[in-house]
N, C-alpha and C. Protein backbone atom coordinates (compact mmCIF):
# COMPACT_ATOMS: atom_id res chain seq x y z
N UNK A 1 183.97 66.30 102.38
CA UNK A 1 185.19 66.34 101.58
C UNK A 1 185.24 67.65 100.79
N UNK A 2 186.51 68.00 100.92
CA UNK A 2 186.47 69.54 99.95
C UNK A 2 187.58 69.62 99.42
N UNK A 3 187.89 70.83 98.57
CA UNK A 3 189.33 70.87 97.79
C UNK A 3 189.18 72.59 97.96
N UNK A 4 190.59 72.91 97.92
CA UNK A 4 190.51 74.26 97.85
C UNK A 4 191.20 74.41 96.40
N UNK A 5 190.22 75.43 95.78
CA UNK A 5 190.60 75.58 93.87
C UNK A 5 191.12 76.90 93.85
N UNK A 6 191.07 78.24 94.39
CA UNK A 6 191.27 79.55 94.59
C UNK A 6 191.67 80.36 95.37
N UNK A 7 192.19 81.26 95.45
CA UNK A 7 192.24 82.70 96.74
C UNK A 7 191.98 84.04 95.48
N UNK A 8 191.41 84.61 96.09
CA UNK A 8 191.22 86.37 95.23
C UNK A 8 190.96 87.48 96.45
N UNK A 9 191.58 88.37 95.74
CA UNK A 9 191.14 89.71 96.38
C UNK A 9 189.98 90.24 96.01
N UNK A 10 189.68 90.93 96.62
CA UNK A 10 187.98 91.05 96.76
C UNK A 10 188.31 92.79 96.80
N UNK A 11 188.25 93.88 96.59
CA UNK A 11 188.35 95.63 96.52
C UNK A 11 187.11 96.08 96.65
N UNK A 12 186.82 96.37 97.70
CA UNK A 12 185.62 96.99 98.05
C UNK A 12 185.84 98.64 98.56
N UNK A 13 184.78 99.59 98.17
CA UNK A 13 184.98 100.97 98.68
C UNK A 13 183.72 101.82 98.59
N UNK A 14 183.81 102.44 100.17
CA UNK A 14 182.43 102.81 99.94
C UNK A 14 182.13 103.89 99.22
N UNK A 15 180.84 104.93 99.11
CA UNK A 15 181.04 106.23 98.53
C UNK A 15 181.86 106.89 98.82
N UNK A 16 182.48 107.89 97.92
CA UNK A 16 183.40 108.64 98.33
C UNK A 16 182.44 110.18 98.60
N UNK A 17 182.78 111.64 99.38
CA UNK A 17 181.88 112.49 98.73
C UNK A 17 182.41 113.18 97.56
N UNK A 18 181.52 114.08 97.26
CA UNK A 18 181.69 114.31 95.80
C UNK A 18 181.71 116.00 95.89
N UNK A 19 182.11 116.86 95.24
CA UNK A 19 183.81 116.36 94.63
C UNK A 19 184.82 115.88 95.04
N UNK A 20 185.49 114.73 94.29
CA UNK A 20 186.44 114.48 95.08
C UNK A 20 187.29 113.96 93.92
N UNK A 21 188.47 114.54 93.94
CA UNK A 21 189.56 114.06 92.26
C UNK A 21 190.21 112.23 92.80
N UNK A 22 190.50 111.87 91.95
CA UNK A 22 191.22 110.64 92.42
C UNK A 22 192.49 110.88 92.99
N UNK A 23 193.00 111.72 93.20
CA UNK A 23 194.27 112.03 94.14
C UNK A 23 193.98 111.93 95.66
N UNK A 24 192.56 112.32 95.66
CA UNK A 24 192.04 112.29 97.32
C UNK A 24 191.18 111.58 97.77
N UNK A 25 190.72 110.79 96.51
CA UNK A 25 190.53 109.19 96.99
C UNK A 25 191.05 108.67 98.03
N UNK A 26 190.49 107.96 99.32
CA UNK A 26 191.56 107.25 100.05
C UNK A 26 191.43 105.77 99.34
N UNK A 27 192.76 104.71 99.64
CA UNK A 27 192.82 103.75 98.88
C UNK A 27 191.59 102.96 99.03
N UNK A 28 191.90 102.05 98.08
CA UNK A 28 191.12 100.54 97.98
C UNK A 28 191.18 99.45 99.16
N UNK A 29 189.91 99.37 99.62
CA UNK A 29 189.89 98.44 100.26
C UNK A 29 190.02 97.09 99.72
N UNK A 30 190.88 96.12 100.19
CA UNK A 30 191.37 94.52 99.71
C UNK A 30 191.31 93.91 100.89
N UNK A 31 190.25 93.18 100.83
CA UNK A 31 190.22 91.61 101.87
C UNK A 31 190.59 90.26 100.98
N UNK A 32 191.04 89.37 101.08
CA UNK A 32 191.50 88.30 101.29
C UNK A 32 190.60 86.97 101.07
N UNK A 33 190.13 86.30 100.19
CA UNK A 33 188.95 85.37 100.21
C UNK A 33 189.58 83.86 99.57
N UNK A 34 189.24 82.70 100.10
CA UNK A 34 189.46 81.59 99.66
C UNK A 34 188.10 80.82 99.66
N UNK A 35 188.57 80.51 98.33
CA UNK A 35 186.97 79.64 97.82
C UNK A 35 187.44 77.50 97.81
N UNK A 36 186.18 76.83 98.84
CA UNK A 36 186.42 75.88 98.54
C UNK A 36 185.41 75.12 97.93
N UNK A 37 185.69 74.10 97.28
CA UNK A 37 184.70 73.32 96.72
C UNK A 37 184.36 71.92 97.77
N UNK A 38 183.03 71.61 98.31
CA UNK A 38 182.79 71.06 98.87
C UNK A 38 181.82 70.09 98.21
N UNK A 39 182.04 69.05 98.20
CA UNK A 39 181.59 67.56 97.41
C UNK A 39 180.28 66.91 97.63
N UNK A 40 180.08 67.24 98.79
CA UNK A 40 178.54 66.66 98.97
C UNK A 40 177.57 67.94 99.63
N UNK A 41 177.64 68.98 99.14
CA UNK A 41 177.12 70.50 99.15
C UNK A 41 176.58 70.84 98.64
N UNK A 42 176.06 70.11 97.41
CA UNK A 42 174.61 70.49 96.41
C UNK A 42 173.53 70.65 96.77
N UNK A 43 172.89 71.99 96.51
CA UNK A 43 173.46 72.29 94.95
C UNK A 43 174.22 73.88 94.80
N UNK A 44 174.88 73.86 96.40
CA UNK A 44 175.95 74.83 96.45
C UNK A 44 176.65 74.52 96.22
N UNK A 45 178.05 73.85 96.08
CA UNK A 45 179.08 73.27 96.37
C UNK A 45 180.27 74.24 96.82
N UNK A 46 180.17 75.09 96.00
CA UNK A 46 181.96 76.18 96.76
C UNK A 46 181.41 77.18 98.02
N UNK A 47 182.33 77.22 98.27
CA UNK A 47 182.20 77.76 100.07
C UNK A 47 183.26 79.22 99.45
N UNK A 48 182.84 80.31 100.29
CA UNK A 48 183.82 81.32 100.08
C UNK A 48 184.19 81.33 101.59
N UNK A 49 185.39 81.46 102.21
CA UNK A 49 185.83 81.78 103.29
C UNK A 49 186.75 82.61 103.56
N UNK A 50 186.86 82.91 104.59
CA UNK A 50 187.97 84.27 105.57
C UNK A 50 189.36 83.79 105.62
N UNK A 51 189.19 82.08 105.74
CA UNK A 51 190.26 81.53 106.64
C UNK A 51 191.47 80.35 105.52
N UNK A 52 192.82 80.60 105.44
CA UNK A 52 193.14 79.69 104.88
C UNK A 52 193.58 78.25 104.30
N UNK A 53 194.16 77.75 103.78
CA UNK A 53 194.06 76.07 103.67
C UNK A 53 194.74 75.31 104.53
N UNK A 54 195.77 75.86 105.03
CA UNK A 54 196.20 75.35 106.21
C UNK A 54 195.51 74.95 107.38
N UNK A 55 195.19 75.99 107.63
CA UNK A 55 194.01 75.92 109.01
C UNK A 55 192.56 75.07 108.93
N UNK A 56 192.25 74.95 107.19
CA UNK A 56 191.06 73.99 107.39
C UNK A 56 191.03 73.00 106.60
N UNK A 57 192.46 72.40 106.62
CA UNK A 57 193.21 71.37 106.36
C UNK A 57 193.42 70.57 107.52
N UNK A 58 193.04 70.90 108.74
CA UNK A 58 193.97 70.77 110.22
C UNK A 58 192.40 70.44 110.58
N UNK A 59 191.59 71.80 110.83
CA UNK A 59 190.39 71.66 111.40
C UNK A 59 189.05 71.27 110.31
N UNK A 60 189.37 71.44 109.02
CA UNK A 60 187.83 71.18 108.57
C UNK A 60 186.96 72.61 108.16
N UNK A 61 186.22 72.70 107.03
CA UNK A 61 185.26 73.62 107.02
C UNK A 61 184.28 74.22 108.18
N UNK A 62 184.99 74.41 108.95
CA UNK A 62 184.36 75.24 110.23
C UNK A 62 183.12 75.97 109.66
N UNK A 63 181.95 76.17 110.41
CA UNK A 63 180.56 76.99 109.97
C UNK A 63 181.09 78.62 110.00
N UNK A 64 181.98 78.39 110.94
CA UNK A 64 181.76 79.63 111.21
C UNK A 64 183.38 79.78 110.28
N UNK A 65 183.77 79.55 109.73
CA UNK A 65 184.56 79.95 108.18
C UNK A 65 183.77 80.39 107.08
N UNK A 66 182.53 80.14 107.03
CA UNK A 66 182.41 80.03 105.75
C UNK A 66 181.47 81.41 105.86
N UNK A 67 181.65 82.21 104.80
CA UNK A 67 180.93 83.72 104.36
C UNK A 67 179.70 83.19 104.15
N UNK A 68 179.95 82.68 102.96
CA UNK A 68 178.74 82.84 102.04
C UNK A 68 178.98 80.67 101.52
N UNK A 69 177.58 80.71 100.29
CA UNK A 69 178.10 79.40 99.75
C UNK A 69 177.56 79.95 98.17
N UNK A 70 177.81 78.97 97.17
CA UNK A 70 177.52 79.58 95.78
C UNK A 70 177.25 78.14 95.17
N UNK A 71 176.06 78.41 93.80
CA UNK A 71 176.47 77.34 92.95
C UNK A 71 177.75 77.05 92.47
N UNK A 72 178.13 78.06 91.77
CA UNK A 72 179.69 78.20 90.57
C UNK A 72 180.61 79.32 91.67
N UNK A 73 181.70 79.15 91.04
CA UNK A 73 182.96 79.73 91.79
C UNK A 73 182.55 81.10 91.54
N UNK A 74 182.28 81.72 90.48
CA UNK A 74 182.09 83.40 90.16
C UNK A 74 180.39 83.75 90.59
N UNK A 75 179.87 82.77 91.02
CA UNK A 75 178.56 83.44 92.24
C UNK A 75 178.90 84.26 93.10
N UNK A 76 180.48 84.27 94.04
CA UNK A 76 180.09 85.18 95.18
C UNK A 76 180.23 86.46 94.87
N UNK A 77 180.66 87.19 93.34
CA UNK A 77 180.57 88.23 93.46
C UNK A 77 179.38 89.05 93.58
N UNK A 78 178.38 88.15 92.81
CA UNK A 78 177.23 88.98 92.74
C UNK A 78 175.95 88.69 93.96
N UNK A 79 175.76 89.35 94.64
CA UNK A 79 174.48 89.41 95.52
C UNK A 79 173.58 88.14 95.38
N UNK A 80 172.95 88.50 94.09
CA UNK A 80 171.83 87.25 94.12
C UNK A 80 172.51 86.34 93.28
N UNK A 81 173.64 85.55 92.73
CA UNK A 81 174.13 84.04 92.99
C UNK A 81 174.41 83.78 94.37
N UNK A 82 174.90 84.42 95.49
CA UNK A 82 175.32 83.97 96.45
C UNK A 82 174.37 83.56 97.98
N UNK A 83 174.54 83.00 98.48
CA UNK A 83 173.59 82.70 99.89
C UNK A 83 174.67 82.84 100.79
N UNK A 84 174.10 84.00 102.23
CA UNK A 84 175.36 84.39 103.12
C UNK A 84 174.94 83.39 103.83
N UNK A 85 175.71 82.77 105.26
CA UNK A 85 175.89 82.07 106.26
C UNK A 85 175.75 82.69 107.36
N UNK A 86 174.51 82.62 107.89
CA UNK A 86 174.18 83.03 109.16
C UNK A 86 174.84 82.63 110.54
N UNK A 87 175.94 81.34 110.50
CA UNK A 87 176.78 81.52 111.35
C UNK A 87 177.91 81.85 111.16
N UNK A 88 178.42 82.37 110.42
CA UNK A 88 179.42 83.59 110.10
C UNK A 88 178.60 84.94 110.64
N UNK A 89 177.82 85.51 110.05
CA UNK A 89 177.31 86.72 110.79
C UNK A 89 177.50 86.36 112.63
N UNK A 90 176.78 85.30 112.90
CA UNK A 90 176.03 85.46 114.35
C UNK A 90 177.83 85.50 114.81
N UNK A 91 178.44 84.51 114.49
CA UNK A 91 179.77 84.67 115.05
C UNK A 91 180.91 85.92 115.35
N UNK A 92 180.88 86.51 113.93
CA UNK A 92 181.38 87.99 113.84
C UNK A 92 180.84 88.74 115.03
N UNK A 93 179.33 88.65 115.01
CA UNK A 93 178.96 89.92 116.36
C UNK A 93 179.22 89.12 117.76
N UNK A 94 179.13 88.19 117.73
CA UNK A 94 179.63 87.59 119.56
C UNK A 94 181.47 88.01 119.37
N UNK A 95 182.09 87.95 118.40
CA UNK A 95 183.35 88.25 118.88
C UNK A 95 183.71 89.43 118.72
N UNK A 96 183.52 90.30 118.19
CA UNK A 96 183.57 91.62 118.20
C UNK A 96 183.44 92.14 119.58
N UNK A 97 182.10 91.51 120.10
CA UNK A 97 182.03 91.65 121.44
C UNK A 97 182.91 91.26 122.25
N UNK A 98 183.53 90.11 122.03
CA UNK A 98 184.51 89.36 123.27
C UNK A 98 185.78 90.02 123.16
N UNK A 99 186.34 90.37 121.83
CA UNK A 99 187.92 90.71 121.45
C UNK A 99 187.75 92.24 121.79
N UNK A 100 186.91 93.36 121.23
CA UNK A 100 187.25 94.40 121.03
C UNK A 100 188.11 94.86 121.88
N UNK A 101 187.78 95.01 123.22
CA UNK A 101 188.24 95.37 124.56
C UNK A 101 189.77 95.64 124.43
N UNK A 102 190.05 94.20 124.20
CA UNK A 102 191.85 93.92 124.05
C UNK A 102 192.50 93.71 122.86
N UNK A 103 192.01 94.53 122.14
CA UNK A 103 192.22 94.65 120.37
C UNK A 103 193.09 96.04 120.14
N UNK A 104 194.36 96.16 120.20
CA UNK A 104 195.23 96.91 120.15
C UNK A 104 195.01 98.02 119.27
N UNK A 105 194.40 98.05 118.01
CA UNK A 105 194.02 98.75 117.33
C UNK A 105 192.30 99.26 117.84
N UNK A 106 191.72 99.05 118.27
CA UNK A 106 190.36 99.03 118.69
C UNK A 106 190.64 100.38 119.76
N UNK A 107 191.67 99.80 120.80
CA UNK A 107 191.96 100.84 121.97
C UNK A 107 192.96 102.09 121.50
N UNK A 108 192.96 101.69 120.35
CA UNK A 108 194.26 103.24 119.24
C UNK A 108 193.08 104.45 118.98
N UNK A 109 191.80 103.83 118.43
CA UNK A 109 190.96 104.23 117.75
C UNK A 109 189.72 104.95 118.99
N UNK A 110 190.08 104.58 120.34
CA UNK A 110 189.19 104.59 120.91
C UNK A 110 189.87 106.22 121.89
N UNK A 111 191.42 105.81 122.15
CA UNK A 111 192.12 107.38 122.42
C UNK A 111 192.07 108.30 121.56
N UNK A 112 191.79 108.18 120.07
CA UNK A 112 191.60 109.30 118.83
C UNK A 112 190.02 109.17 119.13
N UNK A 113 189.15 108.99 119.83
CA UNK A 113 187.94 109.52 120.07
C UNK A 113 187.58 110.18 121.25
N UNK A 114 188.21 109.44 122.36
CA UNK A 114 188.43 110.69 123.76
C UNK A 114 186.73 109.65 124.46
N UNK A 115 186.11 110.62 123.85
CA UNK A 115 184.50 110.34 124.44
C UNK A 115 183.43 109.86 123.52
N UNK A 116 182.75 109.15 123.53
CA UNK A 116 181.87 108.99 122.50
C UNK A 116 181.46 107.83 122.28
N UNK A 117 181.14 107.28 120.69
CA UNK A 117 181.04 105.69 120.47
C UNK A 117 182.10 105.16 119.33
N UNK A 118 182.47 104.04 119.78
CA UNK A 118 182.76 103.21 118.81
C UNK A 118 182.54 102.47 117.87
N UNK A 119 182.43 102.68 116.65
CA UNK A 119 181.84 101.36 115.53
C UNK A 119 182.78 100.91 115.34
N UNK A 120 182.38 99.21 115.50
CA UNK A 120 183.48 98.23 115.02
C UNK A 120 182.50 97.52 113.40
N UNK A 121 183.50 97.94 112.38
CA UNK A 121 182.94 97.38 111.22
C UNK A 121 183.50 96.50 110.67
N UNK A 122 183.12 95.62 109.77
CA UNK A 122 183.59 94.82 109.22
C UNK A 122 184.69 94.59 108.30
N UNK A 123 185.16 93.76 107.39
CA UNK A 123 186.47 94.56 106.08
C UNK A 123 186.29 95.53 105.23
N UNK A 124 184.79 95.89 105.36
CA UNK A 124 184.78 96.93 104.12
C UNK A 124 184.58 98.04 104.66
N UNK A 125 184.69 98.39 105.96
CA UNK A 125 184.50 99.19 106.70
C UNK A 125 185.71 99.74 107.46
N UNK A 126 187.39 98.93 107.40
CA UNK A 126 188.19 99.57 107.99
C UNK A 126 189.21 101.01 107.60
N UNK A 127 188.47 101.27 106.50
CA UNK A 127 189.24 102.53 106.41
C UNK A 127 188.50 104.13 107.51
N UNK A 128 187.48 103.48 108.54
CA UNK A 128 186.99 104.17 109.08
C UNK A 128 187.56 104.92 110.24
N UNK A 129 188.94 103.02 110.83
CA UNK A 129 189.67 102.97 111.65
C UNK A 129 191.16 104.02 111.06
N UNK A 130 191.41 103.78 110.28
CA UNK A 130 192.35 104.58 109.22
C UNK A 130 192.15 105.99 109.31
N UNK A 131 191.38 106.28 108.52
CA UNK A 131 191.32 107.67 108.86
C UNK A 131 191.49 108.19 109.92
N UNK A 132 190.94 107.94 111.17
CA UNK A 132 190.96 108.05 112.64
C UNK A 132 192.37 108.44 113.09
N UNK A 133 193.00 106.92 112.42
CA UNK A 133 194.32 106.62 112.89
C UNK A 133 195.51 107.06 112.22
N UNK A 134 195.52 107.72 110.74
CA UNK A 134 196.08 108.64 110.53
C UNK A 134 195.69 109.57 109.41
N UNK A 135 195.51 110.60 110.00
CA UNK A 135 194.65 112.03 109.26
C UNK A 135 195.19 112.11 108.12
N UNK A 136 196.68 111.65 107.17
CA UNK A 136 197.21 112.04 106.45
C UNK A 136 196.47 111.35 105.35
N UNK A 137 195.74 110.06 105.57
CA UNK A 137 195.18 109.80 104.29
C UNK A 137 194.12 110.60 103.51
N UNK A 138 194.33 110.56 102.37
CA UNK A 138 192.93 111.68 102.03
C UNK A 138 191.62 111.08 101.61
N UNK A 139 190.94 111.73 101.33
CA UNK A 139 189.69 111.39 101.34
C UNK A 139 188.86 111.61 102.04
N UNK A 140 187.38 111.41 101.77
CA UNK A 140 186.29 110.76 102.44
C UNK A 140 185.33 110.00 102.44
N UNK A 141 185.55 108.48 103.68
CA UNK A 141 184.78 107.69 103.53
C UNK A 141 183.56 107.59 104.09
N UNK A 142 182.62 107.09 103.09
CA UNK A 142 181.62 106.47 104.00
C UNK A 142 181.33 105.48 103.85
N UNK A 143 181.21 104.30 104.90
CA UNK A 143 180.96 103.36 104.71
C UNK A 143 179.81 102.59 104.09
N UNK A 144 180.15 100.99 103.57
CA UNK A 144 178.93 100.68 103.06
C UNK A 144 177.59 100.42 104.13
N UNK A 145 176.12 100.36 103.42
CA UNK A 145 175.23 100.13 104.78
C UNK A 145 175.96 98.84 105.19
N UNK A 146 175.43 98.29 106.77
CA UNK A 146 174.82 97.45 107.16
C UNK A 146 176.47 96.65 107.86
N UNK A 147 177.80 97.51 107.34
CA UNK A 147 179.24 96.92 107.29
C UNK A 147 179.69 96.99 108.68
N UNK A 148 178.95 97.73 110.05
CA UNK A 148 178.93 98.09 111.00
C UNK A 148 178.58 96.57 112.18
N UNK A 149 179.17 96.08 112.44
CA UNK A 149 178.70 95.04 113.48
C UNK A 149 178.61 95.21 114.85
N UNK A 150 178.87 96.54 115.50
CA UNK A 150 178.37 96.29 116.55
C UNK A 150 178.41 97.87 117.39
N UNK A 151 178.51 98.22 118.28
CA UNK A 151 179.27 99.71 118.97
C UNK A 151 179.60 99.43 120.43
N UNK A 152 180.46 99.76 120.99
CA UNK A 152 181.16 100.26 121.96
C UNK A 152 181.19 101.39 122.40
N UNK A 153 180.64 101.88 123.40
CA UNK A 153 181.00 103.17 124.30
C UNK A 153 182.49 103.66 124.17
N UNK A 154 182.91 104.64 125.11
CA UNK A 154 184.25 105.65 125.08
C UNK A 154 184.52 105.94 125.46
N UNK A 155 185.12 106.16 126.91
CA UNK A 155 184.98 107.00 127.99
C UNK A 155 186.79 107.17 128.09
N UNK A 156 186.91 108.26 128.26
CA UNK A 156 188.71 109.06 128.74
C UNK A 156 189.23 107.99 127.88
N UNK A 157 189.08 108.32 126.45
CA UNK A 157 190.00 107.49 125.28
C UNK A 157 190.02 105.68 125.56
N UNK A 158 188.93 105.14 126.73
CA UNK A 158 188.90 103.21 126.56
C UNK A 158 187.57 103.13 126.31
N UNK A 159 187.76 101.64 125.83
CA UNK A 159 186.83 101.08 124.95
C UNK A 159 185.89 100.76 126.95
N UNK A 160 184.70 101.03 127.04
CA UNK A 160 184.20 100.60 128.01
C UNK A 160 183.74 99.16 127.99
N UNK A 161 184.36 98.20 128.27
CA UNK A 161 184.04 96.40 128.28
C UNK A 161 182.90 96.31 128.29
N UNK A 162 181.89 96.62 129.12
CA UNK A 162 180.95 96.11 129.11
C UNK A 162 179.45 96.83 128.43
N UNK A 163 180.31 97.69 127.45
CA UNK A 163 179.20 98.18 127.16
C UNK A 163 178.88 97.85 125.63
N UNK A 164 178.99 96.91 124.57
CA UNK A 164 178.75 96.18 123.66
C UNK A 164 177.30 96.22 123.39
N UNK A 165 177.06 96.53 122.05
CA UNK A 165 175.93 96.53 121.67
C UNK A 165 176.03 96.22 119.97
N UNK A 166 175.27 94.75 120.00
CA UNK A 166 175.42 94.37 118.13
C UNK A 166 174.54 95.20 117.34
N UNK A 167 174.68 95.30 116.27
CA UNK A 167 173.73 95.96 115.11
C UNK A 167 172.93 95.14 114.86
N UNK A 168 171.79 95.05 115.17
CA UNK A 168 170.75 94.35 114.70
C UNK A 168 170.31 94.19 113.03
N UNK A 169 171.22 95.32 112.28
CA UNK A 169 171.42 95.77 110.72
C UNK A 169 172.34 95.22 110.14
N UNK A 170 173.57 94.84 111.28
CA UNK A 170 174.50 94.24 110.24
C UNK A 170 174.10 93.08 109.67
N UNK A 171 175.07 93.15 108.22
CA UNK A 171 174.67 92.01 107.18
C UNK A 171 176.39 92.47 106.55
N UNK A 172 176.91 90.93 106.32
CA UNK A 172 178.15 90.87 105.48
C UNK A 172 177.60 90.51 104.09
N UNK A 173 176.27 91.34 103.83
CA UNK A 173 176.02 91.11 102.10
C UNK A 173 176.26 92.39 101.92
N UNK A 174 176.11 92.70 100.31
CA UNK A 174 176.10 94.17 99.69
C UNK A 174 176.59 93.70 98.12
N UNK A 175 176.89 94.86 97.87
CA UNK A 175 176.83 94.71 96.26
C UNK A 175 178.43 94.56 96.10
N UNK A 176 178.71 94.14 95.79
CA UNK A 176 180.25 93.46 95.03
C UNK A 176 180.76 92.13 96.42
N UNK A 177 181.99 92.00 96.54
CA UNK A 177 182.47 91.40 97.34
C UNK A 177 181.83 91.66 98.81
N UNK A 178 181.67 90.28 99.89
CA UNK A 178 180.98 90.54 101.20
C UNK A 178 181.96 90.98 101.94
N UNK A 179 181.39 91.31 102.71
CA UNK A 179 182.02 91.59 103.93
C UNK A 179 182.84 90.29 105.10
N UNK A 180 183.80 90.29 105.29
CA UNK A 180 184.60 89.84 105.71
C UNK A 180 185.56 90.03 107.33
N UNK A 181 186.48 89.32 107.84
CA UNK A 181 187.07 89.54 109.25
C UNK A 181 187.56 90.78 108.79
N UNK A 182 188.25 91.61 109.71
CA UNK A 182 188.79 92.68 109.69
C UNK A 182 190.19 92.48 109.89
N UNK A 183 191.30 93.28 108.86
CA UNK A 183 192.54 92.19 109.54
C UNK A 183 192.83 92.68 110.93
N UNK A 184 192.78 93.70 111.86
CA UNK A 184 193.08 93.91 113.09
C UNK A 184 192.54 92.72 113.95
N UNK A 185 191.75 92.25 113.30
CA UNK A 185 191.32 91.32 114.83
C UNK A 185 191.36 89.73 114.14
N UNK A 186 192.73 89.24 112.81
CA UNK A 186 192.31 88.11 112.11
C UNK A 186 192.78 87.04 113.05
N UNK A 187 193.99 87.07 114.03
CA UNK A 187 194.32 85.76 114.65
C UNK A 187 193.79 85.78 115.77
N UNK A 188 193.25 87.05 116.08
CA UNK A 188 191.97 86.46 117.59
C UNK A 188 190.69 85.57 117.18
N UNK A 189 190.58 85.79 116.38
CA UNK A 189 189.17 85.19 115.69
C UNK A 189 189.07 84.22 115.28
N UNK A 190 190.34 83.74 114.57
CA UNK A 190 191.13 82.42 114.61
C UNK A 190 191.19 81.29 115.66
N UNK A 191 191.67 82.13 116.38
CA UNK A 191 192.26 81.11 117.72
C UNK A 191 190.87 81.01 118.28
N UNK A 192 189.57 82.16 118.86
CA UNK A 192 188.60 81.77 118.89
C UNK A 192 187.58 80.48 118.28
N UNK A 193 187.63 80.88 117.20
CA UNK A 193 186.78 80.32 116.07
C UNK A 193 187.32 78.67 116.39
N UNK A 194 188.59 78.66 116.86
CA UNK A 194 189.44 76.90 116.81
C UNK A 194 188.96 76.70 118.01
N UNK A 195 188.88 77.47 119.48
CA UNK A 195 188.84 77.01 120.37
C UNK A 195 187.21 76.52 120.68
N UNK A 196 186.24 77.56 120.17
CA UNK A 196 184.80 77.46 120.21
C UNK A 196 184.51 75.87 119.41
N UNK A 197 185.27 75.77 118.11
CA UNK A 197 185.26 74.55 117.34
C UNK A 197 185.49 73.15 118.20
N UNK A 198 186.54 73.09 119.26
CA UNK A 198 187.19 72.18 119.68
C UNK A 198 186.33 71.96 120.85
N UNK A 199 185.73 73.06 121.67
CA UNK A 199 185.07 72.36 122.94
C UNK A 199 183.83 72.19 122.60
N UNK A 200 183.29 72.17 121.56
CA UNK A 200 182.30 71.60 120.93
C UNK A 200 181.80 70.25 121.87
């Protein structure tokens, strides 16, 4: 049994280099988080998740919804109140793998590279795709560690299918808000996440 008590934005950003004035800052990263309270979950009880009340109103606290879990609602900001969910991670890198391919933005990012590799990162990691995708923003990012879930090859501007390789480093922890879906790929992951749920 659960209740949903919250939604917050979460602003995450990695180093910028230095010098750099706040005019050429590129923006703030904002993911999307809903916290539920779950009743017989002690002595965690709130769940932070990707996904909203609708959808796990229908289906249920899915494992693979849930980020992290916390004693108190203001645990997930900080690192050590929070405990991440290892099937949220394991899930993120099997679909990264399955979607990238046919991820419209994935194959944008992959013609602005020509040849090379692809990192597919997590939410705190998409201004990587941004920049890529249009030079006009300013700044420079670097991402946080570990925000990287997986790489893809490059060949004549496509993502090569079969060439997927997870980060054995990624982790959706770090210091402020976790890491989270990416919105380019939020209703594939969805519809995944329901269908993997259902043939259970």
């Amino acid at each position: 049994m659960f209740r949903r008590l919250r939604s917050w934005l979460g602003g995450t950003q990695g180093p910028v280099a230095s010098p750099v004035s706040d005019r050429q800052r590129p923006p703030p990263i904002e993911t999307k988080f809903y916290q539920y309270y779950v009743l017989d979950q002690a002595p965690m009880p709130w769940s932070l998740s990707w996904v909203e009340p609708n959808i796990v109103s229908r289906l249920g606290l899915v494992s693979s919804f849930v980020i992290a879990v916390s004693a108190t609602a203001e645990g997930f900001v900080d690192p050590a109140t929070r405990r991440m969910n290892r099937e949220f991670r394991l899930f993120m890198s099997s679909a990264v793998g399955v979607l990238t391919p046919g991820n419209e933005r994935a194959q944008a990012v992959a013609a602005q590279i020509g040849v090379g590799v692809l990192a597919v990162p997590d939410s705190r990691g998409v201004l990587l795709w941004d920049l890529l995708l249009d030079p006009s923003i300013p700044g420079v990012f670097e991402p946080p560690p570990g925000c990287i879930v997986g790489h893809f090859d490059v060949a004549r501007g496509r993502i090569v299918a079969d060439s997927y390789r997870p980060n054995p480093g990624y982790s959706a922890d770090g210091q402020g808000p976790p890491g989270s879906v990416p919105p380019a790929y939020m209703r594939e992951m969805l519809r995944l996440a329901e269908a993997r749920h259902l043939n259970r």
